[in-house]
N, C-alpha and C. Protein backbone atom coordinates (compact mmCIF):
# COMPACT_ATOMS: atom_id res chain seq x y z
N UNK A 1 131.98 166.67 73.32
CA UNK A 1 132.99 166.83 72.29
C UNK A 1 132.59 168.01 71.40
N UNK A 2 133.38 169.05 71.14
CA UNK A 2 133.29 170.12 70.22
C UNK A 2 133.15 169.75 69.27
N UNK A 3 133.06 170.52 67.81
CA UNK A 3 132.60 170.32 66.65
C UNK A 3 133.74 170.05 65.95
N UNK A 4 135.28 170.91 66.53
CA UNK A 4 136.10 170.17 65.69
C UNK A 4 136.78 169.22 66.38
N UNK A 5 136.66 168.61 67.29
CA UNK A 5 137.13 167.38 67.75
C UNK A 5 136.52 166.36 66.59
N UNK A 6 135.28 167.08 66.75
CA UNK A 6 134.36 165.26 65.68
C UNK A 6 134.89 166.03 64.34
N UNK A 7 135.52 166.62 63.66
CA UNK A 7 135.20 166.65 62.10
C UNK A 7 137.19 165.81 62.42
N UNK A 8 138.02 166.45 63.36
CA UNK A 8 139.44 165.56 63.20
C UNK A 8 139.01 164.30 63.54
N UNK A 9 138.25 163.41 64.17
CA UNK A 9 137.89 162.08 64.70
C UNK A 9 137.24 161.92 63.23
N UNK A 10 136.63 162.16 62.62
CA UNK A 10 135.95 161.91 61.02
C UNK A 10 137.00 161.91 60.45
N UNK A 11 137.95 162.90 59.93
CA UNK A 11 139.01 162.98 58.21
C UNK A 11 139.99 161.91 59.23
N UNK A 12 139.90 161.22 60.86
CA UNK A 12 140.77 160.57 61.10
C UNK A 12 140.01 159.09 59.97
N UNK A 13 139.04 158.51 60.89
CA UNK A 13 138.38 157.41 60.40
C UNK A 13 138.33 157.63 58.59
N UNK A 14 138.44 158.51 58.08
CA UNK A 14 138.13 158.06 56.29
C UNK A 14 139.59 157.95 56.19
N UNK A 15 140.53 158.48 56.67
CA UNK A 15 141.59 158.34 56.19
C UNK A 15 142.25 159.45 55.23
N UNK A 16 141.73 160.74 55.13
CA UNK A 16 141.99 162.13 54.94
C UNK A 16 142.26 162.94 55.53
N UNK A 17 143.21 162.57 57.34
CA UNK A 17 143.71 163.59 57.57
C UNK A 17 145.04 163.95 57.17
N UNK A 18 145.78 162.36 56.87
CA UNK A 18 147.19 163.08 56.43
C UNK A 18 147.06 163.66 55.05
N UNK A 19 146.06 163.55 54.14
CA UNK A 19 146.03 164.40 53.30
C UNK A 19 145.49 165.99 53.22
N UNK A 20 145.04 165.73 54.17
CA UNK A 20 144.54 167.50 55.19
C UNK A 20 145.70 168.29 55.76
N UNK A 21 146.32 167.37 56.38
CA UNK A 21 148.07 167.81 56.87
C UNK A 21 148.59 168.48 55.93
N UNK A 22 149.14 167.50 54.84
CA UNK A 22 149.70 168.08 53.95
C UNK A 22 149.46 168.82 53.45
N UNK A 23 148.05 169.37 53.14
CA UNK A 23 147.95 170.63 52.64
C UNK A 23 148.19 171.94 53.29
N UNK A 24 147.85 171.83 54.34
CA UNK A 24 148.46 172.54 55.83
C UNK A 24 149.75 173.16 55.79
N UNK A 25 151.10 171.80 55.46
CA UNK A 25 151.91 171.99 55.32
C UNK A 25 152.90 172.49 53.84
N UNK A 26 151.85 172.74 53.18
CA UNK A 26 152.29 172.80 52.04
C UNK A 26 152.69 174.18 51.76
N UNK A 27 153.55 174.63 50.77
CA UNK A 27 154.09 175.93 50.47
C UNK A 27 152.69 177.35 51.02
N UNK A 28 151.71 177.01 50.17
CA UNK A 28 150.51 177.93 50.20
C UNK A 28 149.74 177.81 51.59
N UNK A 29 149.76 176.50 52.25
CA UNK A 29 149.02 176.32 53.85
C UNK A 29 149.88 177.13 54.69
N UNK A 30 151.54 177.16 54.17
CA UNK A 30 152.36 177.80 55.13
C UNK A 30 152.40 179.58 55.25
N UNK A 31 152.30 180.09 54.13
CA UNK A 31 151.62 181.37 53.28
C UNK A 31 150.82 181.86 54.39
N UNK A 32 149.61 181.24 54.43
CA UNK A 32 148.51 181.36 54.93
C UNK A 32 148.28 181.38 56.11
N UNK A 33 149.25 180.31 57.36
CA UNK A 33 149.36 180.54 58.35
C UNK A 33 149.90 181.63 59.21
N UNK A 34 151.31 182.17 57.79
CA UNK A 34 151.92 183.24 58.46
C UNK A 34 150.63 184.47 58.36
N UNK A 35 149.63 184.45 57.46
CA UNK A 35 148.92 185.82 56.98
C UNK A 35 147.91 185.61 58.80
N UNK A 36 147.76 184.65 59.28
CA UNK A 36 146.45 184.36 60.20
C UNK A 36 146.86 184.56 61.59
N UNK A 37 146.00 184.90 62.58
CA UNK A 37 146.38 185.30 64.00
C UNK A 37 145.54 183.84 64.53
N UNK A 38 146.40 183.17 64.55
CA UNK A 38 146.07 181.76 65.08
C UNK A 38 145.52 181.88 66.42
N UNK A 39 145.46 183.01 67.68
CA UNK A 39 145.07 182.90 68.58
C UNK A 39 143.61 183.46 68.30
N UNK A 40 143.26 184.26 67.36
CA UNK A 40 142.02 185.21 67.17
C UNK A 40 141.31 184.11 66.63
N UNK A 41 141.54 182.93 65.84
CA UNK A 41 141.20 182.12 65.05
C UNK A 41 140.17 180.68 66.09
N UNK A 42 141.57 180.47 67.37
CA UNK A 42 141.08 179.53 68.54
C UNK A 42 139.68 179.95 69.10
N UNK A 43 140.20 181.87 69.40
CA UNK A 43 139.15 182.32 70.13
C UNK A 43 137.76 182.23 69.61
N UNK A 44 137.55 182.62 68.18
CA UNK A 44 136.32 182.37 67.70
C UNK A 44 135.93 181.44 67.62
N UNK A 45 136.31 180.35 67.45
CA UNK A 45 136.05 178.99 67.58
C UNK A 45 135.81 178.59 68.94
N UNK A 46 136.25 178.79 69.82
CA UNK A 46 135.89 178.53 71.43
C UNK A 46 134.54 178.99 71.61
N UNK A 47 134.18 180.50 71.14
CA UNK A 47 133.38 181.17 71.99
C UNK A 47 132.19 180.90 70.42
N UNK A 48 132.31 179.89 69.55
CA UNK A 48 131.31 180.11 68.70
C UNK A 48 130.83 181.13 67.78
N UNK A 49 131.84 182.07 67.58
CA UNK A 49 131.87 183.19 67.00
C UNK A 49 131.95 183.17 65.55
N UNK A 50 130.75 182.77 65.08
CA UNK A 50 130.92 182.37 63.14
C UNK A 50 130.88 183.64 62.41
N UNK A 51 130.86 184.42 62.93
CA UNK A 51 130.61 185.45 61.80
C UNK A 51 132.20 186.13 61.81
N UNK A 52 132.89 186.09 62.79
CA UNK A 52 134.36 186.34 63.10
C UNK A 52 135.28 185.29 62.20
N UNK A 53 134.55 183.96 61.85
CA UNK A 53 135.46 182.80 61.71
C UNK A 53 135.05 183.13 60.04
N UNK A 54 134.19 183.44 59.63
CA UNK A 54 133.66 183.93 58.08
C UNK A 54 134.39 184.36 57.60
N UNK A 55 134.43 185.96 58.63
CA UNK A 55 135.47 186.88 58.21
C UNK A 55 136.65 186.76 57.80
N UNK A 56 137.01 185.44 58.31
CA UNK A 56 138.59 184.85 58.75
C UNK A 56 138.63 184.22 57.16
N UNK A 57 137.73 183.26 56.99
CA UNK A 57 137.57 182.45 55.84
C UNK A 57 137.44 183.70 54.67
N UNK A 58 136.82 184.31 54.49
CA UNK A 58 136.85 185.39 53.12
C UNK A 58 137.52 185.91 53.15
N UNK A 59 138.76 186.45 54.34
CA UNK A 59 140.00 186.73 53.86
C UNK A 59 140.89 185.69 53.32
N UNK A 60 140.96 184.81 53.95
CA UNK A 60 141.97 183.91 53.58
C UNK A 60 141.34 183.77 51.80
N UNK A 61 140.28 183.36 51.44
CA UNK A 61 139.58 183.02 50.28
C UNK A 61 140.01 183.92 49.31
N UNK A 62 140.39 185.30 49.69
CA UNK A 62 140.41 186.44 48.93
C UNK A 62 141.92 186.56 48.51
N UNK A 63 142.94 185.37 48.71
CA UNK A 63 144.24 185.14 47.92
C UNK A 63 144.14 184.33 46.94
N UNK A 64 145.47 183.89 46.69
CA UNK A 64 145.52 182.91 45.67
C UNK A 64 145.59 181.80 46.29
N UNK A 65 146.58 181.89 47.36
CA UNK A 65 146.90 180.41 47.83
C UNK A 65 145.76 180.19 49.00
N UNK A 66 145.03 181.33 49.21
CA UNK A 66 143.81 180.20 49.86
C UNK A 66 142.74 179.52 49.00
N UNK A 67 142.35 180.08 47.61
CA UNK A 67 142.03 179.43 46.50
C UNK A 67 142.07 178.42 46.02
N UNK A 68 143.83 178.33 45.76
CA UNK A 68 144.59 177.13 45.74
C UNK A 68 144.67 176.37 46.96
N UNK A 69 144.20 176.60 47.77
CA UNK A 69 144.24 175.82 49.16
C UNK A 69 142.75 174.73 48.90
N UNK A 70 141.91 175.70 48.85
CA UNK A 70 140.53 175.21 48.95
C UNK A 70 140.24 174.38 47.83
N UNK A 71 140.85 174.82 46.57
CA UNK A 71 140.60 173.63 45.35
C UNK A 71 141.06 172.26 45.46
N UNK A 72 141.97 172.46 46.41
CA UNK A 72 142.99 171.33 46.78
C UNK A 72 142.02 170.14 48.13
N UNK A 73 141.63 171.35 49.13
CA UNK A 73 140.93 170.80 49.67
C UNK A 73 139.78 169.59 49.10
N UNK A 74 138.72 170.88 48.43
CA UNK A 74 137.93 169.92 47.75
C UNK A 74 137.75 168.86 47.10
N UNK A 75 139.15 168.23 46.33
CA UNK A 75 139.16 167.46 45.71
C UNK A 75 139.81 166.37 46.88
N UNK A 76 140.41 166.65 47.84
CA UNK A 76 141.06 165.47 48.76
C UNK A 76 139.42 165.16 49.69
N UNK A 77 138.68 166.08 49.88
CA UNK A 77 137.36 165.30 50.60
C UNK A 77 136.13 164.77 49.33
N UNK A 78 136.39 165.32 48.53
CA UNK A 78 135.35 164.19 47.33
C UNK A 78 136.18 163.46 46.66
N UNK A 79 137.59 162.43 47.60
CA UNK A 79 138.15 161.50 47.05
C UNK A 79 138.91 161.39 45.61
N UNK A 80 139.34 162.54 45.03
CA UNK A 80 139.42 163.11 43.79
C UNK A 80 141.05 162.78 43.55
């Protein structure tokens, strides 16, 4: 099992993925998807490519709504 099979099998069992969804789906997750090359995104992730997937993350980080994404995040995985 890959690494993100077990972290979706985890936010399944606590019961934070539909609150992971939703953020996903939310005005700013949707923002964000259009800014991302979802296939460049798979690929680094397949082939283990973290410094590609970094890159990926400090752009996204370097808006507002990935900001607002991630504050949002944080508080739905420390139960907030």
């Amino acid at each position: 099992m890959g690494e993100l099979e077990r972290i979706a099998q985890e936010l399944e069992r606590s019961g934070k993925a539909g609150d992971v969804r939703a953020l996903a789906e939310s005005p700013e997750g949707q923002r964000l998807r259009e800014m991302l090359d979802g296939e460049a995104i798979e690929k680094a992730a397949r082939e283990g490519d973290s410094a590609a997937l970094q890159g990926m993350l400090r752009q996204v980080l370097a808006t507002r709504e990935g900001q607002t994404l991630a504050q949002r995040l944080r508080k739905v995985m420390e139960g907030k």
